[in-house]
C-alpha atoms as a PDB file:
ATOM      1  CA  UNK A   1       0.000   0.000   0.000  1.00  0.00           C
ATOM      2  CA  UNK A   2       1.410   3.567  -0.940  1.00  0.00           C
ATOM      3  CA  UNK A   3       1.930   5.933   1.681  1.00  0.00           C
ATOM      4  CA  UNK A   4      -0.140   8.723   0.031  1.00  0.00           C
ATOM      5  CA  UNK A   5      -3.419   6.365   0.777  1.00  0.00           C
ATOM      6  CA  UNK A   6      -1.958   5.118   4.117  1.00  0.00           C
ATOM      7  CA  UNK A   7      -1.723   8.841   5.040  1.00  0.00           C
ATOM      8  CA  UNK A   8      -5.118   9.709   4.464  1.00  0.00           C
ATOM      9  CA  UNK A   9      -6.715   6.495   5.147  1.00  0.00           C
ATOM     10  CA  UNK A  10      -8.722   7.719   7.880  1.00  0.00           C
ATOM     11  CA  UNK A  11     -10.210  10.384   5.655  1.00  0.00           C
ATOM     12  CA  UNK A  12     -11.693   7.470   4.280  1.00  0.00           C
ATOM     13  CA  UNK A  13     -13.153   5.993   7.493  1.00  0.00           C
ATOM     14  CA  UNK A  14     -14.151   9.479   8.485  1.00  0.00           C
ATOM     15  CA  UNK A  15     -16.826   9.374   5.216  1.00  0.00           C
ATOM     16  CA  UNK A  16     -17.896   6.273   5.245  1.00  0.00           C
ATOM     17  CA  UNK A  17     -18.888   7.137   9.298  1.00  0.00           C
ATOM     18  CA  UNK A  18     -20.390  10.441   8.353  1.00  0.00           C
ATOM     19  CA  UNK A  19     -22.198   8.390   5.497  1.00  0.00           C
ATOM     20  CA  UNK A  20     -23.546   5.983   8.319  1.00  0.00           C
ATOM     21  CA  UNK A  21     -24.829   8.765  10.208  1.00  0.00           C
ATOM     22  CA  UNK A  22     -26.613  10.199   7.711  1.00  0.00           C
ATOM     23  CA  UNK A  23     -28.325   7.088   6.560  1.00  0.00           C
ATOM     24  CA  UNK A  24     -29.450   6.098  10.299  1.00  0.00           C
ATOM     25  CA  UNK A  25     -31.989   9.168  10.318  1.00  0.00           C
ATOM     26  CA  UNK A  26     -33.726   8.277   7.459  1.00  0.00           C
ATOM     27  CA  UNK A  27     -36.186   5.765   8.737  1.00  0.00           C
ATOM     28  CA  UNK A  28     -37.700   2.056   7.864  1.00  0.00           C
ATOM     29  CA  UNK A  29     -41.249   2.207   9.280  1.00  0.00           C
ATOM     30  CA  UNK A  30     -39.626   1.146  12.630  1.00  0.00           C
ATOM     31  CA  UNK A  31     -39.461   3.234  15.354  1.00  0.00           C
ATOM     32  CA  UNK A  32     -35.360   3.739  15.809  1.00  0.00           C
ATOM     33  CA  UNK A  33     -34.062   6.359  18.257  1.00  0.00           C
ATOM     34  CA  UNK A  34     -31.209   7.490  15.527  1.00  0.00           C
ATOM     35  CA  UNK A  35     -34.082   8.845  13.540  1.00  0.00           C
ATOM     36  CA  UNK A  36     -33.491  11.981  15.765  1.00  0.00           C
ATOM     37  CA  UNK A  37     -29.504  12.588  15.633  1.00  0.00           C
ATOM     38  CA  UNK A  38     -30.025  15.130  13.456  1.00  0.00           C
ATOM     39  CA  UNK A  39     -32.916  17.015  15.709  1.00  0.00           C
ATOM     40  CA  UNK A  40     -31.392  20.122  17.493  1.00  0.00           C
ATOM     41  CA  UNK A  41     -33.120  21.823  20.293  1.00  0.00           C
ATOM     42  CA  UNK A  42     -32.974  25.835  21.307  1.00  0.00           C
ATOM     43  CA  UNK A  43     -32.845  25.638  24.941  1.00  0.00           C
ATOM     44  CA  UNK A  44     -31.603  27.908  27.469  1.00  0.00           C
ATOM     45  CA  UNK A  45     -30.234  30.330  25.221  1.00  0.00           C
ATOM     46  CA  UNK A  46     -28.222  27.925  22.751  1.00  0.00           C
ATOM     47  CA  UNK A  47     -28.960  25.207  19.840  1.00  0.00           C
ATOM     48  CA  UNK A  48     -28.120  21.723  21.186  1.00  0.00           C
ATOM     49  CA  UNK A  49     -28.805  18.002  19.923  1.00  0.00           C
ATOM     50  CA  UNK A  50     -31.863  16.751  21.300  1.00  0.00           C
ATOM     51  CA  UNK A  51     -29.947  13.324  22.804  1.00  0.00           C
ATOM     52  CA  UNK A  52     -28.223  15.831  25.066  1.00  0.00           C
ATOM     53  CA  UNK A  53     -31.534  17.047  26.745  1.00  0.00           C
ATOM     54  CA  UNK A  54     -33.547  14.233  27.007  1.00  0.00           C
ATOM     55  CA  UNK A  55     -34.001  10.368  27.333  1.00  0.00           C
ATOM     56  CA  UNK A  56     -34.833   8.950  24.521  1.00  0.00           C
ATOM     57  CA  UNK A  57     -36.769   5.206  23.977  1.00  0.00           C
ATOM     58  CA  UNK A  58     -38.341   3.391  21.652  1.00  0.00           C
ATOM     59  CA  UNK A  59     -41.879   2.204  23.194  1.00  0.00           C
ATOM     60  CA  UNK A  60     -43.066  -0.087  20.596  1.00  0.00           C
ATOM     61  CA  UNK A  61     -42.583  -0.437  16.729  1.00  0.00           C
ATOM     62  CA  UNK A  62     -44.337   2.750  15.997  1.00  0.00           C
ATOM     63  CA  UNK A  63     -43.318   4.942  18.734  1.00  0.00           C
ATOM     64  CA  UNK A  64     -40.799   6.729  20.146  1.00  0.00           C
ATOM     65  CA  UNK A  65     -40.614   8.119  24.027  1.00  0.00           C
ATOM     66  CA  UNK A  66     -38.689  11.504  24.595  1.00  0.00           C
ATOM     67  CA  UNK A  67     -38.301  12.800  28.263  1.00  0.00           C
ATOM     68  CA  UNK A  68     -37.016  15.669  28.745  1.00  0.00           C
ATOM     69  CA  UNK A  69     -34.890  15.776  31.812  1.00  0.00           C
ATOM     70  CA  UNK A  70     -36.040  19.522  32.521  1.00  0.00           C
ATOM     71  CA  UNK A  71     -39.912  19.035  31.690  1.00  0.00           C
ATOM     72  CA  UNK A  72     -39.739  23.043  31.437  1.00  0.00           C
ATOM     73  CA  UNK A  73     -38.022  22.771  27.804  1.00  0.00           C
ATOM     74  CA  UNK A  74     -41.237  20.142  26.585  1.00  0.00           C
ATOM     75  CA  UNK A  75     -42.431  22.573  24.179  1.00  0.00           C
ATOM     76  CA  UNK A  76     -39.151  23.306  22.662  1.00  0.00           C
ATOM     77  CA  UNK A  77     -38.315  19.780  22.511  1.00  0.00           C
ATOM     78  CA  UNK A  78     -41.481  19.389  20.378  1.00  0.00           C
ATOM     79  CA  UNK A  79     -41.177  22.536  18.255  1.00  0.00           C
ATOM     80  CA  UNK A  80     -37.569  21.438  17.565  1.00  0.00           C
ATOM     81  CA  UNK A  81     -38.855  17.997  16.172  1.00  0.00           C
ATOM     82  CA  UNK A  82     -41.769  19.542  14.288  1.00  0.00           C
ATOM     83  CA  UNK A  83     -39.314  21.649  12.023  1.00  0.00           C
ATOM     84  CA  UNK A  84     -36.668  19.274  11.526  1.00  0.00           C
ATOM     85  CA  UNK A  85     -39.947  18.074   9.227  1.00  0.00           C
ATOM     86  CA  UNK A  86     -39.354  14.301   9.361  1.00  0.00           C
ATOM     87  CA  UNK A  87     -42.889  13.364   8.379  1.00  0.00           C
ATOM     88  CA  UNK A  88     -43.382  11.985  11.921  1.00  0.00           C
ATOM     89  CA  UNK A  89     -46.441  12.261  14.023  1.00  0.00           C
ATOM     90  CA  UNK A  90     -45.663  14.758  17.611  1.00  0.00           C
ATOM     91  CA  UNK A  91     -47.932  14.195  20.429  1.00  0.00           C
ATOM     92  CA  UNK A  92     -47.455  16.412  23.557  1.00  0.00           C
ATOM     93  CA  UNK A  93     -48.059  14.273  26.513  1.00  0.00           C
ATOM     94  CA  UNK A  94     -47.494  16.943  29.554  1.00  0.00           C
ATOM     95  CA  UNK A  95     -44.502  15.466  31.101  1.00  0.00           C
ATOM     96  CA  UNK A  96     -42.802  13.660  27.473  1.00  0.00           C
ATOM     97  CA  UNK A  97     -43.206  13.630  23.829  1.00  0.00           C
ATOM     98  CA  UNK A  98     -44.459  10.650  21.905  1.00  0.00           C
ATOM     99  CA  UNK A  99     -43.484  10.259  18.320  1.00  0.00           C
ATOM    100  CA  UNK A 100     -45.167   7.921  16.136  1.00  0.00           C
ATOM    101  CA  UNK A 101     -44.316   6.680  12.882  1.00  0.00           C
ATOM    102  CA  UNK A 102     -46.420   6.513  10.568  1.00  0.00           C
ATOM    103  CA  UNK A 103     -46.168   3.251   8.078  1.00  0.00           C
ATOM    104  CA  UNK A 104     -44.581   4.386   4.944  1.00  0.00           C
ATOM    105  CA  UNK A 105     -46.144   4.096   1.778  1.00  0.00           C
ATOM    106  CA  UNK A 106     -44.942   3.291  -1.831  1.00  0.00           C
ATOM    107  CA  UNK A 107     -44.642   6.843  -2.441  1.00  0.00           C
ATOM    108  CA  UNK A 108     -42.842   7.880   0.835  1.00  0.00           C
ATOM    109  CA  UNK A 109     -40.593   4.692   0.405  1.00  0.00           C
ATOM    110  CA  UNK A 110     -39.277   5.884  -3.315  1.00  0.00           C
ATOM    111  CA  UNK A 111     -38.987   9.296  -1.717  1.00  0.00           C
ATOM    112  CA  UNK A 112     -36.530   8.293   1.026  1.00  0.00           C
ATOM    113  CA  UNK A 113     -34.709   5.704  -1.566  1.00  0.00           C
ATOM    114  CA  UNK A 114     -33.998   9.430  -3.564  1.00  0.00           C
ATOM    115  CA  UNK A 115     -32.960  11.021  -0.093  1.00  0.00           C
ATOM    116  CA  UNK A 116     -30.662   7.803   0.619  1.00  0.00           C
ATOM    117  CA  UNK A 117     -29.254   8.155  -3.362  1.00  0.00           C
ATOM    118  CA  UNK A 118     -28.767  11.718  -2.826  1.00  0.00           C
ATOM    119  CA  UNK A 119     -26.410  11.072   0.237  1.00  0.00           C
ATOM    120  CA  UNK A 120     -24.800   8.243  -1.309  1.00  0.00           C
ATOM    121  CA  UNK A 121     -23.728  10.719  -4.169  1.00  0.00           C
ATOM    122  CA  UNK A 122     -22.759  13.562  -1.418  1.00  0.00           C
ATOM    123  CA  UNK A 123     -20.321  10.730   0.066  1.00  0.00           C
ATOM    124  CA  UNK A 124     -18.747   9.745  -3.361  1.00  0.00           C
ATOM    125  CA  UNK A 125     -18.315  14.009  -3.625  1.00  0.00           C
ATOM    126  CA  UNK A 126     -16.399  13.769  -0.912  1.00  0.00           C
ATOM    127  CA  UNK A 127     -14.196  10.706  -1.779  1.00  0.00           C
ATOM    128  CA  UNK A 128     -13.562  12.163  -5.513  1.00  0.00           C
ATOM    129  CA  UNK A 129     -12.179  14.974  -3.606  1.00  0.00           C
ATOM    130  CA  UNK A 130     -10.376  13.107  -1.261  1.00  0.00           C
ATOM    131  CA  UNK A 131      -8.851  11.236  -4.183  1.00  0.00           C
ATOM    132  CA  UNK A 132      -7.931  14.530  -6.459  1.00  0.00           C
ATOM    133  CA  UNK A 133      -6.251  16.007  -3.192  1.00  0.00           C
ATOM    134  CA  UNK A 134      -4.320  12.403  -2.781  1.00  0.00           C
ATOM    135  CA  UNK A 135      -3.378  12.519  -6.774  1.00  0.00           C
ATOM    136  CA  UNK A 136      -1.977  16.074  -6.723  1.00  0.00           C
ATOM    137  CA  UNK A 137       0.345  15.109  -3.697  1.00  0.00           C
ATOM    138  CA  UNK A 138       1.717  12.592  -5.762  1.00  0.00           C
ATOM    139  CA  UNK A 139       2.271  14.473  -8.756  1.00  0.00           C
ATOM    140  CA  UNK A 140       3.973  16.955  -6.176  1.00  0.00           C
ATOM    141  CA  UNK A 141       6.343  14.527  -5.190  1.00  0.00           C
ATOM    142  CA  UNK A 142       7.079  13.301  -8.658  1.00  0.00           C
ATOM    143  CA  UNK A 143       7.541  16.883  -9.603  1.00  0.00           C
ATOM    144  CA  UNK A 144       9.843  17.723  -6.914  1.00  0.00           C
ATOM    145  CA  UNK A 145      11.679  14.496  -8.131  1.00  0.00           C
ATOM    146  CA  UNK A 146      10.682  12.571  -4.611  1.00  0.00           C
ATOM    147  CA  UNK A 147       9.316   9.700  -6.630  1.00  0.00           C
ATOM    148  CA  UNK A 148      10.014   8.461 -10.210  1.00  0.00           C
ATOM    149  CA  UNK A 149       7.602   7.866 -13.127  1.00  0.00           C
ATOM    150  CA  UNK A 150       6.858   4.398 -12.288  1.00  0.00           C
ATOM    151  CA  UNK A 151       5.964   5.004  -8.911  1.00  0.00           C
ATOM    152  CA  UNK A 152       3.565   8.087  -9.932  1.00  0.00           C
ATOM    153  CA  UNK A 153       1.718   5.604 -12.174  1.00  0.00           C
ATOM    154  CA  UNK A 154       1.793   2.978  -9.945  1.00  0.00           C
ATOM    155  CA  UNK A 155       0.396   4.913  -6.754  1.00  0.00           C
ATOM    156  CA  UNK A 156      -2.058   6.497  -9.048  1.00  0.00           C
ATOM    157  CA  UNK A 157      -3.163   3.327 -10.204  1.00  0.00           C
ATOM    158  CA  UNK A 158      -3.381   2.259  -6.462  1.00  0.00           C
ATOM    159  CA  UNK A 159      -5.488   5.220  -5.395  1.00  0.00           C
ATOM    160  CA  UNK A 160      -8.427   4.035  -7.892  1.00  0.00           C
ATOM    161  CA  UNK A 161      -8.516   0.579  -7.104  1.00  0.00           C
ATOM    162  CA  UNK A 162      -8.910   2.180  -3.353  1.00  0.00           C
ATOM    163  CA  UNK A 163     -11.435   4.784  -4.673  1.00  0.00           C
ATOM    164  CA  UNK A 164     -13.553   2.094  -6.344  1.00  0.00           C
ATOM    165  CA  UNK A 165     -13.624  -0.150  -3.191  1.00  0.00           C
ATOM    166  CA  UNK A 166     -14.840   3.210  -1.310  1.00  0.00           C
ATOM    167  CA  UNK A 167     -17.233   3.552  -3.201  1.00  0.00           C
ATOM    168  CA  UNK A 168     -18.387   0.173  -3.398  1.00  0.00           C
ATOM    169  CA  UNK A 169     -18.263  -0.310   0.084  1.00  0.00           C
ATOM    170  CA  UNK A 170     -20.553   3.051   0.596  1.00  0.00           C
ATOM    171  CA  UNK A 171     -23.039   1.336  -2.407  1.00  0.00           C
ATOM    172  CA  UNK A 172     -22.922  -1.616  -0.359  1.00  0.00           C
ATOM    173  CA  UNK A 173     -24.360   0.374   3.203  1.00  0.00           C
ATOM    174  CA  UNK A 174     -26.987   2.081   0.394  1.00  0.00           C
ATOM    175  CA  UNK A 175     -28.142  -1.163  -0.785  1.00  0.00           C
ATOM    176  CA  UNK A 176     -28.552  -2.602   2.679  1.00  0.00           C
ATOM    177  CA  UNK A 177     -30.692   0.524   3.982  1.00  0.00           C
ATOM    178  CA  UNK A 178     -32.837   0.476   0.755  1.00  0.00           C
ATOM    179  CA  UNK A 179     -33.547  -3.105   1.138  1.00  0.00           C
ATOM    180  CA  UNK A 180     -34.632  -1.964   4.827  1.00  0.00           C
ATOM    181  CA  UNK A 181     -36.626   0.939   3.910  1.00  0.00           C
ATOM    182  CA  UNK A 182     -38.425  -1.161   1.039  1.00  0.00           C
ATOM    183  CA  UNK A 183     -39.321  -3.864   3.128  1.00  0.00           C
ATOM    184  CA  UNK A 184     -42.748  -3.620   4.393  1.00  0.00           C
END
């Protein structure tokens, strides 16, 4: 393995994560507290995630349980999950928030298979990047004669064979969440 990859290997790692994360909110028709990572709360003056204010459990299939843990943010908590707009129902319960999910239908299961394509190709944006910034170090080195011909090729040649498993590997998680999200 060349040392340009090695070197930013965890750049790698870091996308595929962020790629995870992204793909966890987008939900199945099951109730799944990582539905919400993306939910941020104004309270007491600043924005914060919502898993930093409250307990969060999942009650049955179609329902989630938020507690606050100071009851005197509820209405924030609830405002803040209305307008992150992820098509879920918010009841108001006086002392915690229930969330249920509605089952998704053909139409809102297509729509989240384009939301899941669009962050696949967001991901792959990244990793073309990543791969350009990799490719002009090399061509730096063989410019300031640190590496000869050959080698230039040969990393180059390296870094797309590592590219395409990227992005096979991120195709791969897409795959596995559309087969989720399609499943009724």
């Amino acid at each position: 393995m060349n040392q340009y990859i090695v070197a930013k290997g965890g750049d790698f790692e870091k996308i595929k994560e962020f790629f995870k994360k992204e793909i966890s909110s987008l939900r199945t028709g099951r109730a799944n507290p990582a539905m919400l990572d993306g939910v941020v709360v104004e309270a007491y003056g600043a924005k914060s995630p919502l898993n930093t204010l409250a307990n969060i459990n999942v009650s049955d299939a179609s329902s989630v349980i938020i507690s606050p843990w100071d009851k005197s943010i509820l209405k924030a908590v609830e405002k803040a999950i209305v307008e992150a707009d992820l098509g879920l129902g918010v009841v108001n319960e006086g002392d915690k928030v229930r969330i249920n999910i509605p089952s998704l239908t053909e139409e809102n299961r297509k729509d989240l298979v384009k939301k899941l394509s669009v962050k696949l190709e967001a991901s792959r944006v990244e990793i073309r990047k990543l791969r350009d910034d990799i490719k002009s170090t090399i061509e730096k080195a063989f410019d300031d004669k640190d590496i000869a011909e050959d080698d230039k090729f040969r990393y180059i040649k390296e870094l797309d064979e590592e590219v395409v498993k990227r992005n096979d590997e991120l195709k791969e998680l897409r795959d596995k969440k559309e087969k989720e999200i399609m499943t009724i």
